[in-house]
PDBML (XML) file of the C-alpha atoms, coordinates in Angstrom:
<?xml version="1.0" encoding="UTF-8" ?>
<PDBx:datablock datablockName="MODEL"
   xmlns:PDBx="http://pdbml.pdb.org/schema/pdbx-v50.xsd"
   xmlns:xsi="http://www.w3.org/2001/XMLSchema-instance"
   xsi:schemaLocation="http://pdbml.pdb.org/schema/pdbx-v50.xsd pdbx-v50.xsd">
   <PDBx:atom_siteCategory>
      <PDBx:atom_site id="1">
         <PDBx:B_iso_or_equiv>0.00</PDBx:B_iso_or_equiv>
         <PDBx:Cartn_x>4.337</PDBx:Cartn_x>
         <PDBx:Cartn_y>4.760</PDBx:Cartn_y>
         <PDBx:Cartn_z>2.958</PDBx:Cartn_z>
         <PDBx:auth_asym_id>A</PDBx:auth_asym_id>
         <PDBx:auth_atom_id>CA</PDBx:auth_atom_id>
         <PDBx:auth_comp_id>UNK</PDBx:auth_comp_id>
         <PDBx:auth_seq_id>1</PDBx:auth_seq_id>
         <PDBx:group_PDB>ATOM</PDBx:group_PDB>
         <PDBx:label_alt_id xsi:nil="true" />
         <PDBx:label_asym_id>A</PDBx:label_asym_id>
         <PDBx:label_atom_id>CA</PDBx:label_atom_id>
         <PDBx:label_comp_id>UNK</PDBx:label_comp_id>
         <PDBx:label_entity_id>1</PDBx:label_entity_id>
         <PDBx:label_seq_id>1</PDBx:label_seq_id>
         <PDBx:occupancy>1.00</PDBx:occupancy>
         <PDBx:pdbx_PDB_model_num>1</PDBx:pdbx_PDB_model_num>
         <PDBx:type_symbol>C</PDBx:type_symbol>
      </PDBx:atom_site>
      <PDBx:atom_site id="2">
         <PDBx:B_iso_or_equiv>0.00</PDBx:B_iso_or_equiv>
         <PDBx:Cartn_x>5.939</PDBx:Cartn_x>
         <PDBx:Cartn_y>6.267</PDBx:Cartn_y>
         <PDBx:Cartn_z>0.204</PDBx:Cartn_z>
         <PDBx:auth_asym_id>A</PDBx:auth_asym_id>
         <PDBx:auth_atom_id>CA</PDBx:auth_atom_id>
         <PDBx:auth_comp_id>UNK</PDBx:auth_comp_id>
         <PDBx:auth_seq_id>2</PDBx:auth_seq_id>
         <PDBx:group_PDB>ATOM</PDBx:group_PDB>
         <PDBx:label_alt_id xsi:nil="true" />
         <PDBx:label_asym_id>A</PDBx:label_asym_id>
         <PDBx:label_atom_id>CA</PDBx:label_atom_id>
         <PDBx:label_comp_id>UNK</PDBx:label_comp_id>
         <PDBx:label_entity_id>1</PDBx:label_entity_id>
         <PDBx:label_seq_id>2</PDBx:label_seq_id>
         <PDBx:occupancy>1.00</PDBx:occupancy>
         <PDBx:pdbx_PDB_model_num>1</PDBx:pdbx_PDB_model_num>
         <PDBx:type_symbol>C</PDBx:type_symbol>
      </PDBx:atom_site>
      <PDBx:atom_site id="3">
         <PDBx:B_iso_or_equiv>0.00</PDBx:B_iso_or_equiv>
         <PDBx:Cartn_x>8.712</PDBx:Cartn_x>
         <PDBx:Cartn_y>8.129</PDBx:Cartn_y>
         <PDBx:Cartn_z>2.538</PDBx:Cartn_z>
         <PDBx:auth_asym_id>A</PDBx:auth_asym_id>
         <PDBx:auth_atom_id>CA</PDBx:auth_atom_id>
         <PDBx:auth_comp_id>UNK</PDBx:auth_comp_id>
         <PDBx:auth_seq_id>3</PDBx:auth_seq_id>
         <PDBx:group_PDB>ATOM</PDBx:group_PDB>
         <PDBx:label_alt_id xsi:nil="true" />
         <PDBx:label_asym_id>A</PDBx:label_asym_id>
         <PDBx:label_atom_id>CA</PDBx:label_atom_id>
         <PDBx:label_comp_id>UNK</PDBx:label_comp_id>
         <PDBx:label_entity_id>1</PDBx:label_entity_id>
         <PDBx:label_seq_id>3</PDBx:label_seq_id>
         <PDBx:occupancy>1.00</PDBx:occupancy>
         <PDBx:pdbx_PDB_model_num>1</PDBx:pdbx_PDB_model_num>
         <PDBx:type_symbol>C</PDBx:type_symbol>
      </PDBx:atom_site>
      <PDBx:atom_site id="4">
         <PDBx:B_iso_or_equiv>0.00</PDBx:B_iso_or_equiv>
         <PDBx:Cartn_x>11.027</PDBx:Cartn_x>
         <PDBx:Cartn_y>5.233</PDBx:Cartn_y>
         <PDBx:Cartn_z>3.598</PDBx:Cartn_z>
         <PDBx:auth_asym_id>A</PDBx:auth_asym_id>
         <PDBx:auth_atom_id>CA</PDBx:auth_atom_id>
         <PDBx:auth_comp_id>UNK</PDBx:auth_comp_id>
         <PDBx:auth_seq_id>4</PDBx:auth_seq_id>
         <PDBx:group_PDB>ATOM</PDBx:group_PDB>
         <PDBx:label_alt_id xsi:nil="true" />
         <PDBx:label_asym_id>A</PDBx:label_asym_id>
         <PDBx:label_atom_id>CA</PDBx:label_atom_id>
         <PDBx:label_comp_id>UNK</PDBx:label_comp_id>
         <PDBx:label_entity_id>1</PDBx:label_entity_id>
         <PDBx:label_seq_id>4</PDBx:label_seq_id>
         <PDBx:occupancy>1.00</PDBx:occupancy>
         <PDBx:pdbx_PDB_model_num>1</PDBx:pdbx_PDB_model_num>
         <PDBx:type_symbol>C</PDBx:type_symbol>
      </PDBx:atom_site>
      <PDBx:atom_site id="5">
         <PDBx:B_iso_or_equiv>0.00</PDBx:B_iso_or_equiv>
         <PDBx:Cartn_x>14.122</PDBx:Cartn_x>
         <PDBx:Cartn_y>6.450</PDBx:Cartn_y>
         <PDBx:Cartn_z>4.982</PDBx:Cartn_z>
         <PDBx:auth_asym_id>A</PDBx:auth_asym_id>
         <PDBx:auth_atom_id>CA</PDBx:auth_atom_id>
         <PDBx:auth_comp_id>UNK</PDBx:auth_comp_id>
         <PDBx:auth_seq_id>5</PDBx:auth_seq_id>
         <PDBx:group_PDB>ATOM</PDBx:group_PDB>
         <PDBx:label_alt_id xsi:nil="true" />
         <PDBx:label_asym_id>A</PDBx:label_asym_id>
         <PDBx:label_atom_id>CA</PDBx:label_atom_id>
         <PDBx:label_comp_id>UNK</PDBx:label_comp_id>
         <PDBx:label_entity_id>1</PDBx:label_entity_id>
         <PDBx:label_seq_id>5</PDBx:label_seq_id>
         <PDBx:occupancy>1.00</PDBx:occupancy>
         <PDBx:pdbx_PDB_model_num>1</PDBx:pdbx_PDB_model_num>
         <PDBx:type_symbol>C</PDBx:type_symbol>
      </PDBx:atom_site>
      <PDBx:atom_site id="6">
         <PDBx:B_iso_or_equiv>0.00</PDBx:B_iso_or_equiv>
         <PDBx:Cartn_x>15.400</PDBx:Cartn_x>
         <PDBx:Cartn_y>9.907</PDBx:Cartn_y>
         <PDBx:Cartn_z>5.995</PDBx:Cartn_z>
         <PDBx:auth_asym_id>A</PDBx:auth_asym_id>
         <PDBx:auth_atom_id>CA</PDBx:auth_atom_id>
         <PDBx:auth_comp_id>UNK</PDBx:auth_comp_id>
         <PDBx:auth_seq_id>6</PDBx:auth_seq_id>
         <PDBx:group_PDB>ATOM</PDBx:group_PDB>
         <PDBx:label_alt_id xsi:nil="true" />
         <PDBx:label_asym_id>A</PDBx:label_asym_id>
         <PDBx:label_atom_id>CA</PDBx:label_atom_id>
         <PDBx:label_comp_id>UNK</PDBx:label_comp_id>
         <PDBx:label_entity_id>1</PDBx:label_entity_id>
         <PDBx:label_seq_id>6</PDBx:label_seq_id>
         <PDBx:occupancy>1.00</PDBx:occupancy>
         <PDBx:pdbx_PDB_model_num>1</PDBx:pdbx_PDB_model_num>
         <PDBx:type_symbol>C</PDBx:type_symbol>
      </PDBx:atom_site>
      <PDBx:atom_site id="7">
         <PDBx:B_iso_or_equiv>0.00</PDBx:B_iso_or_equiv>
         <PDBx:Cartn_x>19.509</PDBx:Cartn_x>
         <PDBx:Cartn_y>9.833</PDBx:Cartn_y>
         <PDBx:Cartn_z>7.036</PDBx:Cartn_z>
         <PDBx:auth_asym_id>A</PDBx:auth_asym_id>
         <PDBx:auth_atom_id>CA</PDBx:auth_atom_id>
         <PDBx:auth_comp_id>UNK</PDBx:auth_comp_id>
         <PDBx:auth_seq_id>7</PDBx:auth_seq_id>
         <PDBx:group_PDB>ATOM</PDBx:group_PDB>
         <PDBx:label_alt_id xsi:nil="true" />
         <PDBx:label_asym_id>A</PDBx:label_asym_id>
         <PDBx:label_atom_id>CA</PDBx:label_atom_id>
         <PDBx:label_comp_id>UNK</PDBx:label_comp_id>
         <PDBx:label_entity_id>1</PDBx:label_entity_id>
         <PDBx:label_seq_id>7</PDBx:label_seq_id>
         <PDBx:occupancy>1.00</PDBx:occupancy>
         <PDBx:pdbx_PDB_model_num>1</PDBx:pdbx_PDB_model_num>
         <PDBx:type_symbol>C</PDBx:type_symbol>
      </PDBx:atom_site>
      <PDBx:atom_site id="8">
         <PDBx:B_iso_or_equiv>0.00</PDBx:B_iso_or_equiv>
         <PDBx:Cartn_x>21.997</PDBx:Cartn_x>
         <PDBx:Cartn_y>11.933</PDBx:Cartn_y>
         <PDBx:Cartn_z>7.527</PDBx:Cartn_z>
         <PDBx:auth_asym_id>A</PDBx:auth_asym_id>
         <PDBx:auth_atom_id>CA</PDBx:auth_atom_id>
         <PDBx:auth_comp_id>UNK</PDBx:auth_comp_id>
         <PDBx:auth_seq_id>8</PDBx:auth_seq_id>
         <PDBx:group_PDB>ATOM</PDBx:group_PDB>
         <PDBx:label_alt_id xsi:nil="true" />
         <PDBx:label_asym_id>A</PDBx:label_asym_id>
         <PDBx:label_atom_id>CA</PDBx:label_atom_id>
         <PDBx:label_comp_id>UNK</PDBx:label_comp_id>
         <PDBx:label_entity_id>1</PDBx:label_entity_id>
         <PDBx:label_seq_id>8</PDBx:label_seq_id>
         <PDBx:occupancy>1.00</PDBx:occupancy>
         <PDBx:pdbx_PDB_model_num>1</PDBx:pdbx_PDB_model_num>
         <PDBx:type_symbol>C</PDBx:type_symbol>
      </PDBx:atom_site>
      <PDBx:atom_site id="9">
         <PDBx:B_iso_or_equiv>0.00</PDBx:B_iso_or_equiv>
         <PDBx:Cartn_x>25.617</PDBx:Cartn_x>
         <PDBx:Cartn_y>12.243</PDBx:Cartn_y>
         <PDBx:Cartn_z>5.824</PDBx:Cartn_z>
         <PDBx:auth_asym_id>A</PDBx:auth_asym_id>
         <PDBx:auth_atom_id>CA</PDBx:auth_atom_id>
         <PDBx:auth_comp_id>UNK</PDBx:auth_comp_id>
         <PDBx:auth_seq_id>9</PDBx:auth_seq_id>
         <PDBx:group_PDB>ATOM</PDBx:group_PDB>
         <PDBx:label_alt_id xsi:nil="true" />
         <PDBx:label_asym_id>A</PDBx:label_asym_id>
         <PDBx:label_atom_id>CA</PDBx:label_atom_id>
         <PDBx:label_comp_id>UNK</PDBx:label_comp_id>
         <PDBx:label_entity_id>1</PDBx:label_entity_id>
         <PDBx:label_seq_id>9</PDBx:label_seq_id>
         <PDBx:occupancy>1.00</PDBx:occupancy>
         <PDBx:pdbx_PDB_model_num>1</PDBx:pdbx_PDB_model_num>
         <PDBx:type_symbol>C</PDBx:type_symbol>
      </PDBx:atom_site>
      <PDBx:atom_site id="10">
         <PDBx:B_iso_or_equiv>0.00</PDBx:B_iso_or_equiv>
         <PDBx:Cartn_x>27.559</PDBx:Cartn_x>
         <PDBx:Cartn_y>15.017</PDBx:Cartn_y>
         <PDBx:Cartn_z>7.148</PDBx:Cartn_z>
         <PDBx:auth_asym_id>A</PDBx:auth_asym_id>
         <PDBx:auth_atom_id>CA</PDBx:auth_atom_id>
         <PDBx:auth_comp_id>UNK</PDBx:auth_comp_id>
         <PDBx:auth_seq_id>10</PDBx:auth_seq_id>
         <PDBx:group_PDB>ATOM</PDBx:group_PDB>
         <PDBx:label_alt_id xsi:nil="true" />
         <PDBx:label_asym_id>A</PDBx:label_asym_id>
         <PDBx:label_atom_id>CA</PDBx:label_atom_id>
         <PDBx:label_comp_id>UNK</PDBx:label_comp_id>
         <PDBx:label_entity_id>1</PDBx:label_entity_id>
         <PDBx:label_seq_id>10</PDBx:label_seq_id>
         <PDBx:occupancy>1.00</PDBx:occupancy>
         <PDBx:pdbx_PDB_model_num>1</PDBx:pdbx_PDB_model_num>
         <PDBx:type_symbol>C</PDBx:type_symbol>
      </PDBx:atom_site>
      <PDBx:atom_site id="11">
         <PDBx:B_iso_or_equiv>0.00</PDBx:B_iso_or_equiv>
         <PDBx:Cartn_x>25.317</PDBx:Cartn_x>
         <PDBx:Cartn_y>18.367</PDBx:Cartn_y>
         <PDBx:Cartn_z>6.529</PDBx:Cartn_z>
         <PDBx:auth_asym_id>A</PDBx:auth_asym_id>
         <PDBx:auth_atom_id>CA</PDBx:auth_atom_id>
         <PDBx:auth_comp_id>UNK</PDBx:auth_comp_id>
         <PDBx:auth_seq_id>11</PDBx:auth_seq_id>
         <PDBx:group_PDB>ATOM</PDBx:group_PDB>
         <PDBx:label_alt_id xsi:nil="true" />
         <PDBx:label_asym_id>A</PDBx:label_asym_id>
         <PDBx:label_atom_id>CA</PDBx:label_atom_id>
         <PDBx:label_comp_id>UNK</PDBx:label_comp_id>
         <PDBx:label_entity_id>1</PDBx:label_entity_id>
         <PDBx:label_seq_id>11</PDBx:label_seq_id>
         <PDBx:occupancy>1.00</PDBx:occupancy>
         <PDBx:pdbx_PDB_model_num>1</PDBx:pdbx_PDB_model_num>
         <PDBx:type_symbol>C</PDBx:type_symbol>
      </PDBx:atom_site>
      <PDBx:atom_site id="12">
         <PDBx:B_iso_or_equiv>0.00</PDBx:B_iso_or_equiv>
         <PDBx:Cartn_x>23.094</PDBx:Cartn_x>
         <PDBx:Cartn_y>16.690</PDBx:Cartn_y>
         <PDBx:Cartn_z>3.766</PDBx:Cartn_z>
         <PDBx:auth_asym_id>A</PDBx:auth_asym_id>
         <PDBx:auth_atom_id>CA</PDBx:auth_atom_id>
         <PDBx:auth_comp_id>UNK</PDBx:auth_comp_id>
         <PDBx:auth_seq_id>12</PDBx:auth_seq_id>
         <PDBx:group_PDB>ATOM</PDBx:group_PDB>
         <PDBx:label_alt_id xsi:nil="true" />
         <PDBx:label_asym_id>A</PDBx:label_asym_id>
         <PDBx:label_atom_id>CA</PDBx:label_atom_id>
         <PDBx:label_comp_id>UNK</PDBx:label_comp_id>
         <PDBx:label_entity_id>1</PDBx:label_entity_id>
         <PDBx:label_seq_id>12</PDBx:label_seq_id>
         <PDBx:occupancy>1.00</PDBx:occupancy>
         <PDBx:pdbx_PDB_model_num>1</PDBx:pdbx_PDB_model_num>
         <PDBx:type_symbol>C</PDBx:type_symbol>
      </PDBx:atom_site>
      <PDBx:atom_site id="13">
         <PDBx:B_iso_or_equiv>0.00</PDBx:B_iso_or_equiv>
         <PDBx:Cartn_x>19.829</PDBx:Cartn_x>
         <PDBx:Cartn_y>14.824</PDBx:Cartn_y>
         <PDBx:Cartn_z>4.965</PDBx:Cartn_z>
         <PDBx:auth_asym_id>A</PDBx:auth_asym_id>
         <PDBx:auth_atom_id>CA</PDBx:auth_atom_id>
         <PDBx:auth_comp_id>UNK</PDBx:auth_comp_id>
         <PDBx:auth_seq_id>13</PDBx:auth_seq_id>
         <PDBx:group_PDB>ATOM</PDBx:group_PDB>
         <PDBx:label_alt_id xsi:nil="true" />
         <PDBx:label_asym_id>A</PDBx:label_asym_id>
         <PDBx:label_atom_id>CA</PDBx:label_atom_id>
         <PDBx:label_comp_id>UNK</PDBx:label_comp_id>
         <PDBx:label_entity_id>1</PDBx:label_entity_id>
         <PDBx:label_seq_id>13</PDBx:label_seq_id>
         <PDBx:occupancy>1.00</PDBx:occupancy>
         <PDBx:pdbx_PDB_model_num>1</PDBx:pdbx_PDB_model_num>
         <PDBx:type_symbol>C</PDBx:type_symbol>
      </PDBx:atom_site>
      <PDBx:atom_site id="14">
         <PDBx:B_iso_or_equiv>0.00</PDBx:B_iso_or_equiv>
         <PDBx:Cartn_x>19.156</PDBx:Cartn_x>
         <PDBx:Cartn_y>12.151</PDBx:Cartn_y>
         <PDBx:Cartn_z>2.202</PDBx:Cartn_z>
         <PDBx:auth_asym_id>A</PDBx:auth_asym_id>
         <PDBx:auth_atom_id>CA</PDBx:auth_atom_id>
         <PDBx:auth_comp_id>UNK</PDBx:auth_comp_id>
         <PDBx:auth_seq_id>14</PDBx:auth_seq_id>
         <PDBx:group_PDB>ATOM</PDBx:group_PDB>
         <PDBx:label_alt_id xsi:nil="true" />
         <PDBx:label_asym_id>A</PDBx:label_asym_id>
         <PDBx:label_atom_id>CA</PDBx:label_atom_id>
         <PDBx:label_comp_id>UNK</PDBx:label_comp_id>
         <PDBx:label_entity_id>1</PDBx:label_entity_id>
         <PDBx:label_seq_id>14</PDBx:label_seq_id>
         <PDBx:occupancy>1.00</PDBx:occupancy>
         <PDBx:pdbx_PDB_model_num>1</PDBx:pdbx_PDB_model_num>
         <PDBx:type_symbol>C</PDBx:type_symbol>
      </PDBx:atom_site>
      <PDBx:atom_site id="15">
         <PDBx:B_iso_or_equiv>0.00</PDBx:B_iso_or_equiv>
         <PDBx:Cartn_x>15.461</PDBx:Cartn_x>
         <PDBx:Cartn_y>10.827</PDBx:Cartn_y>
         <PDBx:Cartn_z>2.126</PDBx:Cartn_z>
         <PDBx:auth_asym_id>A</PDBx:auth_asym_id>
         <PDBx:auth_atom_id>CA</PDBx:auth_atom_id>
         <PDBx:auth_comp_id>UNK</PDBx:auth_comp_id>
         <PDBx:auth_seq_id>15</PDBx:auth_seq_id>
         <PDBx:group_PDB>ATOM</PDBx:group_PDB>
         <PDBx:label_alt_id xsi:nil="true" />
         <PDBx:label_asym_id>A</PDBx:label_asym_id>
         <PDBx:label_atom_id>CA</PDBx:label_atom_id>
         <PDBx:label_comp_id>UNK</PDBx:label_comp_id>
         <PDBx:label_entity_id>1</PDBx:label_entity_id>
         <PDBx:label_seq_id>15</PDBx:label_seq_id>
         <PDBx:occupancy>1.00</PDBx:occupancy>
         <PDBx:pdbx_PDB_model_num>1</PDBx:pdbx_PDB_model_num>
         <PDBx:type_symbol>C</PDBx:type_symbol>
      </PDBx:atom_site>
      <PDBx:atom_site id="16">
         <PDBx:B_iso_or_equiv>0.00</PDBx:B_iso_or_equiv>
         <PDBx:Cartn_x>14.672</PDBx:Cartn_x>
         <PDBx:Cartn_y>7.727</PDBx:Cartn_y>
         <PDBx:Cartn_z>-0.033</PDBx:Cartn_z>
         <PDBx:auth_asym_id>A</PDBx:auth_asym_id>
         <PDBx:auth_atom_id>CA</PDBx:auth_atom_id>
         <PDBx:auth_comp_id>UNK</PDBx:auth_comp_id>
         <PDBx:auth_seq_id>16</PDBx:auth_seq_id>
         <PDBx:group_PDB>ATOM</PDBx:group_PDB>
         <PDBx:label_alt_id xsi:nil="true" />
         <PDBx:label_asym_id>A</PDBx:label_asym_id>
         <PDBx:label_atom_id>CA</PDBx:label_atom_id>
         <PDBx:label_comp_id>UNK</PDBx:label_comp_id>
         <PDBx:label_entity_id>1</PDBx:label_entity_id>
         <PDBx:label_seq_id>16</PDBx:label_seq_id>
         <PDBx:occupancy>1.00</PDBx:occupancy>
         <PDBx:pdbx_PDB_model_num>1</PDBx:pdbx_PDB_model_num>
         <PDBx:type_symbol>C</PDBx:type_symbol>
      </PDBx:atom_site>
      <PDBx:atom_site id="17">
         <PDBx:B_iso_or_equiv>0.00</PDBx:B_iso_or_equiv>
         <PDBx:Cartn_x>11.047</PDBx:Cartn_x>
         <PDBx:Cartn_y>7.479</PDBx:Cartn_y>
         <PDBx:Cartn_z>-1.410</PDBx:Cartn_z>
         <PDBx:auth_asym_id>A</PDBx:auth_asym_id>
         <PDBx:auth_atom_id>CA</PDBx:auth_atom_id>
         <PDBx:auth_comp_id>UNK</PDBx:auth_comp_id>
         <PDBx:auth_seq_id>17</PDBx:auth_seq_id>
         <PDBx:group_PDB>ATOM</PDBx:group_PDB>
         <PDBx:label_alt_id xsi:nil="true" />
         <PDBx:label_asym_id>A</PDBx:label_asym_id>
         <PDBx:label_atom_id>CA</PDBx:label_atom_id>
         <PDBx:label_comp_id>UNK</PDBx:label_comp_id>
         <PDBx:label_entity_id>1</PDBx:label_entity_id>
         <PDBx:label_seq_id>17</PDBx:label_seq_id>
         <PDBx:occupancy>1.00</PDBx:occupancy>
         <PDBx:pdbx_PDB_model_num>1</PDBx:pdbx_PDB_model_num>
         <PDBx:type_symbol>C</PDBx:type_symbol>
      </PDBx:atom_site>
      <PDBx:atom_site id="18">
         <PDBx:B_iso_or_equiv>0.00</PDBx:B_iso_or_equiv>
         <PDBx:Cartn_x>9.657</PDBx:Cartn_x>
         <PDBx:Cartn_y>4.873</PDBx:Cartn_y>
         <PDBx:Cartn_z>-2.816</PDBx:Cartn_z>
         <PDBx:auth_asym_id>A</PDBx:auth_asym_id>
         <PDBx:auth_atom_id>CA</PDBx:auth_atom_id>
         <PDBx:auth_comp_id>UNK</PDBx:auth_comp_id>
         <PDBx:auth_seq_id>18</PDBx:auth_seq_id>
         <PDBx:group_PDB>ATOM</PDBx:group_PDB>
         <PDBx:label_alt_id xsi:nil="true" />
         <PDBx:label_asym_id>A</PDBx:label_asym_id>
         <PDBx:label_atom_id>CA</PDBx:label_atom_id>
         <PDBx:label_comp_id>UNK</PDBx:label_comp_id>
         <PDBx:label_entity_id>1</PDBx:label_entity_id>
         <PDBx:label_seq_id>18</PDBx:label_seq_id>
         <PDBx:occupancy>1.00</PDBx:occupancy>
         <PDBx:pdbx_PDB_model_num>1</PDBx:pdbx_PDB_model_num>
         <PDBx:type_symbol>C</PDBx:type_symbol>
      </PDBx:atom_site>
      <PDBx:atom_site id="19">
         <PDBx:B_iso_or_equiv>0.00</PDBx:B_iso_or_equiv>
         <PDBx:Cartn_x>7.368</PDBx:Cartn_x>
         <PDBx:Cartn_y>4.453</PDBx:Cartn_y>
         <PDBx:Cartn_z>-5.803</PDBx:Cartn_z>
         <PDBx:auth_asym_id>A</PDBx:auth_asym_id>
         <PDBx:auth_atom_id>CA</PDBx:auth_atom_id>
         <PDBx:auth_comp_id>UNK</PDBx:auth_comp_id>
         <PDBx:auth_seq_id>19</PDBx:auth_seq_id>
         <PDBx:group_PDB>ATOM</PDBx:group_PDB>
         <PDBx:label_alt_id xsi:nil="true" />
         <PDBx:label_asym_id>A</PDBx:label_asym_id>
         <PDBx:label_atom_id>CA</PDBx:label_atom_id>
         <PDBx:label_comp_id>UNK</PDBx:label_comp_id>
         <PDBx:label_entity_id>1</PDBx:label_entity_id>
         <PDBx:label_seq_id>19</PDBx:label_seq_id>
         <PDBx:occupancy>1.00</PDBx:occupancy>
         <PDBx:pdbx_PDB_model_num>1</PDBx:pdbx_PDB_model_num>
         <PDBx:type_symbol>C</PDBx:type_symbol>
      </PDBx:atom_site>
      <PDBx:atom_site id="20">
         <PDBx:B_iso_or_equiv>0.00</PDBx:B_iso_or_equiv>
         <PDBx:Cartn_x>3.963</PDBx:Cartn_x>
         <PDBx:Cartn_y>2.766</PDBx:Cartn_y>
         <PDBx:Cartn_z>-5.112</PDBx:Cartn_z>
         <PDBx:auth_asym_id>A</PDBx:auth_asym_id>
         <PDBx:auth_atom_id>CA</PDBx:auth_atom_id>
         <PDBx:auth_comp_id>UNK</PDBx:auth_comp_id>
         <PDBx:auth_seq_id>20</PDBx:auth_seq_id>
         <PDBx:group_PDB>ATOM</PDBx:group_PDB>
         <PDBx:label_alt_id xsi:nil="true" />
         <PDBx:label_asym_id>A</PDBx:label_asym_id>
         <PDBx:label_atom_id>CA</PDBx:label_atom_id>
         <PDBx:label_comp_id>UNK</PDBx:label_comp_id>
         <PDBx:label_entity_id>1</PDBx:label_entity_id>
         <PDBx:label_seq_id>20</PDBx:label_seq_id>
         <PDBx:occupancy>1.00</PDBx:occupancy>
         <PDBx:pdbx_PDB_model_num>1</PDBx:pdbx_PDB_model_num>
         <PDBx:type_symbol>C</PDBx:type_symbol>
      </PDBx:atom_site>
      <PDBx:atom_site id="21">
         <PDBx:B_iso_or_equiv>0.00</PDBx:B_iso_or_equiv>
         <PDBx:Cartn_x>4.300</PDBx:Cartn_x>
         <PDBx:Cartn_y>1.433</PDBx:Cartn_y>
         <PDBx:Cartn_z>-8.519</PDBx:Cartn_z>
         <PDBx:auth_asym_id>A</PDBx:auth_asym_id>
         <PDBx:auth_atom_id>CA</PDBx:auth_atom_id>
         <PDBx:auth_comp_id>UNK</PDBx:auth_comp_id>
         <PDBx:auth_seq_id>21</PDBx:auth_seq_id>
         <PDBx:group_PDB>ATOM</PDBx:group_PDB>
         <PDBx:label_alt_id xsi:nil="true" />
         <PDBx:label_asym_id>A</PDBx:label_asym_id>
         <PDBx:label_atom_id>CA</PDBx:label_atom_id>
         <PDBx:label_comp_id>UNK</PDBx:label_comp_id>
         <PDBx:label_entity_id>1</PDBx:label_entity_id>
         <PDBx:label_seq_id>21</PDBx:label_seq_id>
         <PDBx:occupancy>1.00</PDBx:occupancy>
         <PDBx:pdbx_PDB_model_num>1</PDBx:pdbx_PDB_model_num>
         <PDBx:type_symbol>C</PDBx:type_symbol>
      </PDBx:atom_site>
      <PDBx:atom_site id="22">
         <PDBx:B_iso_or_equiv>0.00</PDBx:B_iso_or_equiv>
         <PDBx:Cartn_x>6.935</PDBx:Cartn_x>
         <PDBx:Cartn_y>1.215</PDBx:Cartn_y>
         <PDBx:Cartn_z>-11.271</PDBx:Cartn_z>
         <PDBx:auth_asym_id>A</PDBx:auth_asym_id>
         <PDBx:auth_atom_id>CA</PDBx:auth_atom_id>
         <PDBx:auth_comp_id>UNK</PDBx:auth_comp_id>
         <PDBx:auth_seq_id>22</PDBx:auth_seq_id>
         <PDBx:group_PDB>ATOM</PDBx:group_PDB>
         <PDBx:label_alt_id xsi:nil="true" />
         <PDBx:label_asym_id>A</PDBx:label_asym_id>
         <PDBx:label_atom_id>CA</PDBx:label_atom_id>
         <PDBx:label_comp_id>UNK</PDBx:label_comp_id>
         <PDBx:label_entity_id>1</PDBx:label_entity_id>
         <PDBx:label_seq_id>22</PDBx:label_seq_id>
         <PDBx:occupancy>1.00</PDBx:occupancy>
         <PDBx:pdbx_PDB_model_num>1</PDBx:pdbx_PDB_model_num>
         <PDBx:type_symbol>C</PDBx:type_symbol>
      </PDBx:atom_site>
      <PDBx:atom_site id="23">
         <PDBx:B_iso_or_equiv>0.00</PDBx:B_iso_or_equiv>
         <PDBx:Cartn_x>6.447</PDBx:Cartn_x>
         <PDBx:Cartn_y>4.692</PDBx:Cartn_y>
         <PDBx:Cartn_z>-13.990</PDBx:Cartn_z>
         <PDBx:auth_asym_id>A</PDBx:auth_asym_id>
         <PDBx:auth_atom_id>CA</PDBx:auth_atom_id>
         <PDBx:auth_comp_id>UNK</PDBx:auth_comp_id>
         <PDBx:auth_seq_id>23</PDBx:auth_seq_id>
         <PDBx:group_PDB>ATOM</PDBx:group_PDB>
         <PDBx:label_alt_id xsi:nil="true" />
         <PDBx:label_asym_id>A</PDBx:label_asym_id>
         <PDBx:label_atom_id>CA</PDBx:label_atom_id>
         <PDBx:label_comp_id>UNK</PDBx:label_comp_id>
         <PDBx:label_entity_id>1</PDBx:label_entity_id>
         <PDBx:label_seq_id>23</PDBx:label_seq_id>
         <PDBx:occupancy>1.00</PDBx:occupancy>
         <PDBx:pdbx_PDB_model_num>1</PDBx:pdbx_PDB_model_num>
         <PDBx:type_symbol>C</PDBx:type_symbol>
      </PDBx:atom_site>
      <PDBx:atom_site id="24">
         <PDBx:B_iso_or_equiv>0.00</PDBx:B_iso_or_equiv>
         <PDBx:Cartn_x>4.318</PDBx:Cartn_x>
         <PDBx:Cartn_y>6.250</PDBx:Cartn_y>
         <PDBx:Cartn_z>-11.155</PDBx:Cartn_z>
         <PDBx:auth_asym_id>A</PDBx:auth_asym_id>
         <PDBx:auth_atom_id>CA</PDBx:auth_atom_id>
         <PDBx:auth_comp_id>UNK</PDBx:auth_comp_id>
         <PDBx:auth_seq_id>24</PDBx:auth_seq_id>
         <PDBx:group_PDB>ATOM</PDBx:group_PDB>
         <PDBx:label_alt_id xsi:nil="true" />
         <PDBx:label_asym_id>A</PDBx:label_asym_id>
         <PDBx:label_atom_id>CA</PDBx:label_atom_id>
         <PDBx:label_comp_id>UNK</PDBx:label_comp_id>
         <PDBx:label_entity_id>1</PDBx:label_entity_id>
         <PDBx:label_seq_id>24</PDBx:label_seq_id>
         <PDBx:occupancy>1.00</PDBx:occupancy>
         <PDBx:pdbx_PDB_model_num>1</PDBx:pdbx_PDB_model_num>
         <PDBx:type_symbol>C</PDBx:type_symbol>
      </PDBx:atom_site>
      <PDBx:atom_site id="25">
         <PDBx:B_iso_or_equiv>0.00</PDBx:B_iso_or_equiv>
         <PDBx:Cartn_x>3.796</PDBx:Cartn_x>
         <PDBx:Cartn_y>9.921</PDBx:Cartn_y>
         <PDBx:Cartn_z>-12.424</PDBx:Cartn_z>
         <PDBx:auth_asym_id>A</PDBx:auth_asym_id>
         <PDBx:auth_atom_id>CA</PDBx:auth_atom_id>
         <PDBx:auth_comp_id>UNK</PDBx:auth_comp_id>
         <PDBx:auth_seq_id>25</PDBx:auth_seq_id>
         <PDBx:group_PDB>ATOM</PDBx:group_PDB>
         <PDBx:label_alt_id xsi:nil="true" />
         <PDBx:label_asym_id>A</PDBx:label_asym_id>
         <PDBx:label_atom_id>CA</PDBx:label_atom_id>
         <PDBx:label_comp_id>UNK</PDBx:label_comp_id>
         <PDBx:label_entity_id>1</PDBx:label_entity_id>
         <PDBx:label_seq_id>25</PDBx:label_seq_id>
         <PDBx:occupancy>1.00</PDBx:occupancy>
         <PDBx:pdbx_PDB_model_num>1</PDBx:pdbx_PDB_model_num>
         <PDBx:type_symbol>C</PDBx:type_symbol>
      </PDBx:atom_site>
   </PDBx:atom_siteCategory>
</PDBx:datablock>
């Protein structure tokens, strides 16, 4: 559940992750 979004912006795929806690290593 980490990978939350994967998008699109012209020719560059942007993928937002998020943490499963804050400072995780």
């Amino acid at each position: 559940g980490v990978l939350r979004d994967v998008s699109v912006h012209d020719d560059v795929v942007e993928v937002t992750i998020t943490p499963t806690y804050s400072g995780c290593p």
